[in-house]
C-alpha atoms as a PDB file:
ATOM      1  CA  UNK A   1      15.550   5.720  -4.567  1.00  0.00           C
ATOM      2  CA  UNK A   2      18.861   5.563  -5.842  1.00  0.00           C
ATOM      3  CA  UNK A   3      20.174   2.531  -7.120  1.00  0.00           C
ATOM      4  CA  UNK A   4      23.965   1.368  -5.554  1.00  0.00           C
ATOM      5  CA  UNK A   5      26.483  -0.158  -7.980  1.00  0.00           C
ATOM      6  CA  UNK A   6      26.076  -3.514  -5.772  1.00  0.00           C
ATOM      7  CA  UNK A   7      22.325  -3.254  -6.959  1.00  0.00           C
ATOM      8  CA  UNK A   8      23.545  -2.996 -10.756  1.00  0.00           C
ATOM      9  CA  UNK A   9      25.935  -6.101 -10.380  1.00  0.00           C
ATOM     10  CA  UNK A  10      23.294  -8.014  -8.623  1.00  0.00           C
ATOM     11  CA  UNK A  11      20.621  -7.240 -11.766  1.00  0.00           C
ATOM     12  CA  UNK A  12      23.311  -7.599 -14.487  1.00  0.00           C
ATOM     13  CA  UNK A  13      24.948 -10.504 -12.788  1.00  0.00           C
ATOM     14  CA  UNK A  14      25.513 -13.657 -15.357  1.00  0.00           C
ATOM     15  CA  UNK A  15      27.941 -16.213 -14.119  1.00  0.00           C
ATOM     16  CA  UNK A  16      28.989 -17.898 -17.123  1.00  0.00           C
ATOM     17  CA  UNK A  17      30.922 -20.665 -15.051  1.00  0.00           C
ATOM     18  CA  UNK A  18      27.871 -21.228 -12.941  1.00  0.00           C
ATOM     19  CA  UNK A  19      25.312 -24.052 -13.509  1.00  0.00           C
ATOM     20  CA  UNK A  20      21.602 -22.251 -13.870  1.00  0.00           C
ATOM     21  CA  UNK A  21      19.408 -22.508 -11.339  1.00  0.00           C
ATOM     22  CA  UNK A  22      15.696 -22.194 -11.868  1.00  0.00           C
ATOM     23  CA  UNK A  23      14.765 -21.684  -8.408  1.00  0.00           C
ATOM     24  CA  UNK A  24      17.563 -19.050  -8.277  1.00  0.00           C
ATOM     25  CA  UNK A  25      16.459 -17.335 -11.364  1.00  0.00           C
ATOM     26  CA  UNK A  26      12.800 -17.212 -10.051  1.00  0.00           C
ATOM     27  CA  UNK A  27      13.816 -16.115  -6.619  1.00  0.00           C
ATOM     28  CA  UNK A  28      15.905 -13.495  -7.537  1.00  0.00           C
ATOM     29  CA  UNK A  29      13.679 -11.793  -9.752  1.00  0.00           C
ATOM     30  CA  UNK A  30      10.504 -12.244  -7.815  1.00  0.00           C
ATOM     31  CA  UNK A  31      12.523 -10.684  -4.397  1.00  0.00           C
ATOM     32  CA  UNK A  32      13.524  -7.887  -7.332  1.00  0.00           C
ATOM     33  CA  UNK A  33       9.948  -6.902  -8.137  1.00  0.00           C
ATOM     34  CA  UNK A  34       8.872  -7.106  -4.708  1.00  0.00           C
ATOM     35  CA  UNK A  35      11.764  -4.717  -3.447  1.00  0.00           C
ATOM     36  CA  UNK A  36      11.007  -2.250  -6.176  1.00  0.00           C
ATOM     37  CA  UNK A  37       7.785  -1.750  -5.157  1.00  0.00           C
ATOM     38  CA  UNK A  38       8.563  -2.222  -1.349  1.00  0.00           C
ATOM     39  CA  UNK A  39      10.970   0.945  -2.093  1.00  0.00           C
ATOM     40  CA  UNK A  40       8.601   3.107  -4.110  1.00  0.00           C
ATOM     41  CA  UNK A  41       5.553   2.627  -0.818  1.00  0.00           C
ATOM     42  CA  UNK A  42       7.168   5.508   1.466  1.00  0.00           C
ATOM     43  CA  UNK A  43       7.689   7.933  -1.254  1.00  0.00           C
ATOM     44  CA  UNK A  44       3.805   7.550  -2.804  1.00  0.00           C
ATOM     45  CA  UNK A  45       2.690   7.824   0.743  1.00  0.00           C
ATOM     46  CA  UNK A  46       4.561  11.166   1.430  1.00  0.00           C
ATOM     47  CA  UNK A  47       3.408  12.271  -1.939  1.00  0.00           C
ATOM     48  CA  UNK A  48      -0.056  11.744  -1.032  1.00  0.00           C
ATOM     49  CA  UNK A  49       0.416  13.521   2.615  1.00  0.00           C
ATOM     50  CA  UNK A  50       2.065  16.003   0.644  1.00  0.00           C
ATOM     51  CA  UNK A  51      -0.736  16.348  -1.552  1.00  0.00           C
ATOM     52  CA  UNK A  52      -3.409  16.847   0.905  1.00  0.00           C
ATOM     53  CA  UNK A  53      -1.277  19.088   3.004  1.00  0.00           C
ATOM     54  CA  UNK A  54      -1.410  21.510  -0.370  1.00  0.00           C
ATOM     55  CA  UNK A  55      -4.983  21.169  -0.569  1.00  0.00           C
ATOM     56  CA  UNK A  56      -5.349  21.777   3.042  1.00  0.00           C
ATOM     57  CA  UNK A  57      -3.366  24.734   2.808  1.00  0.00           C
ATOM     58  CA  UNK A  58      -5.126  26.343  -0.148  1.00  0.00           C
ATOM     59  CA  UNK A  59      -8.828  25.208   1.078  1.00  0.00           C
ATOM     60  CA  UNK A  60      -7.707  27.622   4.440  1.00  0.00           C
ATOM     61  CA  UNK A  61      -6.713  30.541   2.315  1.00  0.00           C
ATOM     62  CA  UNK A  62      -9.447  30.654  -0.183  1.00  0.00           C
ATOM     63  CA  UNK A  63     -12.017  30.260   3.342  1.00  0.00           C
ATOM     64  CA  UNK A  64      -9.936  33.516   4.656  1.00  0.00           C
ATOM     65  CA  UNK A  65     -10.619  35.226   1.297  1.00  0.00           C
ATOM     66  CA  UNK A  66     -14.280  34.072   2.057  1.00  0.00           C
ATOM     67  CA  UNK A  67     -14.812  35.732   5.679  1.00  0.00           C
ATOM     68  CA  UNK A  68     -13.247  38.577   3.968  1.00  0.00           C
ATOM     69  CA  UNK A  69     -15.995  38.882   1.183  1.00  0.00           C
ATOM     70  CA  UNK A  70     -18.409  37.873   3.425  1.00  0.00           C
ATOM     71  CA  UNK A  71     -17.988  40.605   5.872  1.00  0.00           C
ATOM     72  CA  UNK A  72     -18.005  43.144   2.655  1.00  0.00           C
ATOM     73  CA  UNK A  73     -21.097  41.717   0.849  1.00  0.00           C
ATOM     74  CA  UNK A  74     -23.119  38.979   2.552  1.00  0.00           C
ATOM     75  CA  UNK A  75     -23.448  41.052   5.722  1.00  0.00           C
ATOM     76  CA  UNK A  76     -24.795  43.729   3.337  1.00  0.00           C
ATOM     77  CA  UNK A  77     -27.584  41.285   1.847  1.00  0.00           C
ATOM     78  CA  UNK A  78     -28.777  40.841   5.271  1.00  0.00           C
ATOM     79  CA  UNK A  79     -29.117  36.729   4.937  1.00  0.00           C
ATOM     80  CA  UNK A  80     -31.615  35.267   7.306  1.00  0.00           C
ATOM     81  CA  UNK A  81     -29.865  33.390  10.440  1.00  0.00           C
ATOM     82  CA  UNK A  82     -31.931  30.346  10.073  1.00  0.00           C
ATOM     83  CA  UNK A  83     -31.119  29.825   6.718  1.00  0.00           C
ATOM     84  CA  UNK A  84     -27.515  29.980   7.586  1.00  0.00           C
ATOM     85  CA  UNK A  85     -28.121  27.678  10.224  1.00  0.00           C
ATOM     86  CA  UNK A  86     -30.010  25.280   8.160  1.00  0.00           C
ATOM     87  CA  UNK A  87     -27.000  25.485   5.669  1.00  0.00           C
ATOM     88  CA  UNK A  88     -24.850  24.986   8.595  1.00  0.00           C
ATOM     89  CA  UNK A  89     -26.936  21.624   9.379  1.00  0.00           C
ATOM     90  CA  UNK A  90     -26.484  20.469   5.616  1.00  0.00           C
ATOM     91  CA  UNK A  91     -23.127  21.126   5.713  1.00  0.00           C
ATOM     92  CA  UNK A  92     -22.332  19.331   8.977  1.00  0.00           C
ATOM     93  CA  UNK A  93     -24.742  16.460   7.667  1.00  0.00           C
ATOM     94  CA  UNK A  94     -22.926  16.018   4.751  1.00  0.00           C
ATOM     95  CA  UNK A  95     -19.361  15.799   6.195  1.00  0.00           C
ATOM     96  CA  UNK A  96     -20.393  13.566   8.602  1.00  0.00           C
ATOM     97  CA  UNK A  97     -21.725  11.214   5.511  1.00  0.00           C
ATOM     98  CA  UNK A  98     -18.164  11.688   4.061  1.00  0.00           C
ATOM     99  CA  UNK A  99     -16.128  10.908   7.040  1.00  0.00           C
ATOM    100  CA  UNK A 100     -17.899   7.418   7.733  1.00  0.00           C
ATOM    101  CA  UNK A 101     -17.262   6.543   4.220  1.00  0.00           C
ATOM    102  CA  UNK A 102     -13.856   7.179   4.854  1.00  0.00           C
ATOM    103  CA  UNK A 103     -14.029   5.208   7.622  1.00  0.00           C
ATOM    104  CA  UNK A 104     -15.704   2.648   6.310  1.00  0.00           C
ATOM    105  CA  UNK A 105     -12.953   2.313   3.427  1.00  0.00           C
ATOM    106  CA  UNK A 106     -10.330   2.809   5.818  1.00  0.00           C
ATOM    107  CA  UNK A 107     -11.957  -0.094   7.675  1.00  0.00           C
ATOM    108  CA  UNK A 108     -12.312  -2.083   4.651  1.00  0.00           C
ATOM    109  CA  UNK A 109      -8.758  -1.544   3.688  1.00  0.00           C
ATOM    110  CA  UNK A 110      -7.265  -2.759   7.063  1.00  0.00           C
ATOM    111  CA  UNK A 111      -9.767  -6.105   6.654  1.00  0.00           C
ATOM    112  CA  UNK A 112      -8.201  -6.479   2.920  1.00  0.00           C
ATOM    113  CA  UNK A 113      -4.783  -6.074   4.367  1.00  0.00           C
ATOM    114  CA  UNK A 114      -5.179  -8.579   7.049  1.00  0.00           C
ATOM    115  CA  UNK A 115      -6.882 -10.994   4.394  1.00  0.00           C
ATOM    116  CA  UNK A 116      -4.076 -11.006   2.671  1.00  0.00           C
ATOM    117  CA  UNK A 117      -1.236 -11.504   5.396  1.00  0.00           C
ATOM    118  CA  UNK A 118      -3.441 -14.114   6.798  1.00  0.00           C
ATOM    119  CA  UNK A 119      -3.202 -15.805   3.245  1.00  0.00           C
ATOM    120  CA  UNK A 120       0.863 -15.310   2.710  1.00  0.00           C
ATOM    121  CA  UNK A 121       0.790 -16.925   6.158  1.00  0.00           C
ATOM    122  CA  UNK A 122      -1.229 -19.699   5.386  1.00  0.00           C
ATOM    123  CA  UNK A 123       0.541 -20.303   1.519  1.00  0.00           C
ATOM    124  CA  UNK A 124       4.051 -20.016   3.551  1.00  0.00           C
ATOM    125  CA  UNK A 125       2.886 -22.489   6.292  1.00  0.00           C
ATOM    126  CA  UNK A 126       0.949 -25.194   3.394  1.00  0.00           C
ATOM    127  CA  UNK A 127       4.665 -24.728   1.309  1.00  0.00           C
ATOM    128  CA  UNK A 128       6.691 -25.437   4.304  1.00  0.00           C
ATOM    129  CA  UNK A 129       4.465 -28.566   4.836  1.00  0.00           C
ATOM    130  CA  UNK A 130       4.637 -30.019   0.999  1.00  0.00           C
ATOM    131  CA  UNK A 131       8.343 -28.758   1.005  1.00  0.00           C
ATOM    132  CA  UNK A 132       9.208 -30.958   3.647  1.00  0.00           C
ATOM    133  CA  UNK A 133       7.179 -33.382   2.289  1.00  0.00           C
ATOM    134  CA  UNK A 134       8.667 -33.388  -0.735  1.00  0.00           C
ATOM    135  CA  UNK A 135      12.131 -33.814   1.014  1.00  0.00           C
ATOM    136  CA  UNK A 136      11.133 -36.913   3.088  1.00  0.00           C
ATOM    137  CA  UNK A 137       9.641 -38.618   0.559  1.00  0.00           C
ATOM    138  CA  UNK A 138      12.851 -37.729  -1.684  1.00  0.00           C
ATOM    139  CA  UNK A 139      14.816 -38.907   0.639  1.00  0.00           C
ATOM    140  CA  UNK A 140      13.131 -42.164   1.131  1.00  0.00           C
ATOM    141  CA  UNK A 141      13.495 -42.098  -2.719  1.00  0.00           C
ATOM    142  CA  UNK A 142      17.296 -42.085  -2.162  1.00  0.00           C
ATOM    143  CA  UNK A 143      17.956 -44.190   0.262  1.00  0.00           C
ATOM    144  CA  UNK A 144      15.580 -46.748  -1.707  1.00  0.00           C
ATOM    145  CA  UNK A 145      17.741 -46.247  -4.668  1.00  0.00           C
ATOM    146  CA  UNK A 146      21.068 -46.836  -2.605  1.00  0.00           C
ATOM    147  CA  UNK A 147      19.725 -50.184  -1.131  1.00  0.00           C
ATOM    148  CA  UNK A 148      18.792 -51.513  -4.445  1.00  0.00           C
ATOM    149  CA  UNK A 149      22.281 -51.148  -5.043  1.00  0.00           C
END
């Protein structure tokens, strides 16, 4: 991702005139760190596809090597059908094992997700609450203060 120069002013940005903020500070670089890695999700993703796309793409040509050597030699050794077939059975059996584990991590990664977006939901909705909480009961804090006046 390339960075803009309005990206560099906002990171470099001191405001010597400016009163500090704490909540500005912490906002600003916790939105930072979650951008950054916001930004760097689609590129590791298509790295990955990428990735697997290579492997796919060599696993099919060394397999096309492999019918080729197998019509010059393993037709010649004159291997029993039913012991192919029985590898066949294994091999099918064993894929299958491997494909519901990837399911069942894909499944388990979905749950995790919505886990945790359930639980930013809830944190947002319990800070709303004590945030306007906190403002009502500063305000009655206030207004206390003016009447005492």
């Amino acid at each position: 991702m390339q960075t803009t120069n309005e990206q560099v002013n906002r990171k470099n940005d001191v405001v010597a005139d400016a009163a500090v903020s704490v909540c500005n500070m912490m906002n600003n670089i916790t939105s930072r760190i979650i951008e950054k890695i916001e930004s760097e999700m689609p590129p590791l993703f298509q790295g990955y596809s990428n990735l697997y796309a290579m492997y796919l793409h060599s696993i099919k040509d060394m397999y096309g090597a492999c019918n080729m050597a197998e019509k010059q030699y393993f037709e010649k050794m004159n291997i029993n059908q039913d012991t192919l077939k029985v590898f066949d059975w294994y091999l099918r059996s064993s894929a299958s094992i491997v494909e519901s584990n990837i399911n069942m991590f894909t499944g388990l990664a979905k749950s995790h997700l919505k886990f945790r977006l359930s639980f930013v939901d809830l944190w947002d909705k319990q800070m709303h609450s004590h945030m306007d909480m906190y403002a009502k009961t500063f305000s009655e804090l206030i207004q206390k203060k003016d009447v005492s006046r």
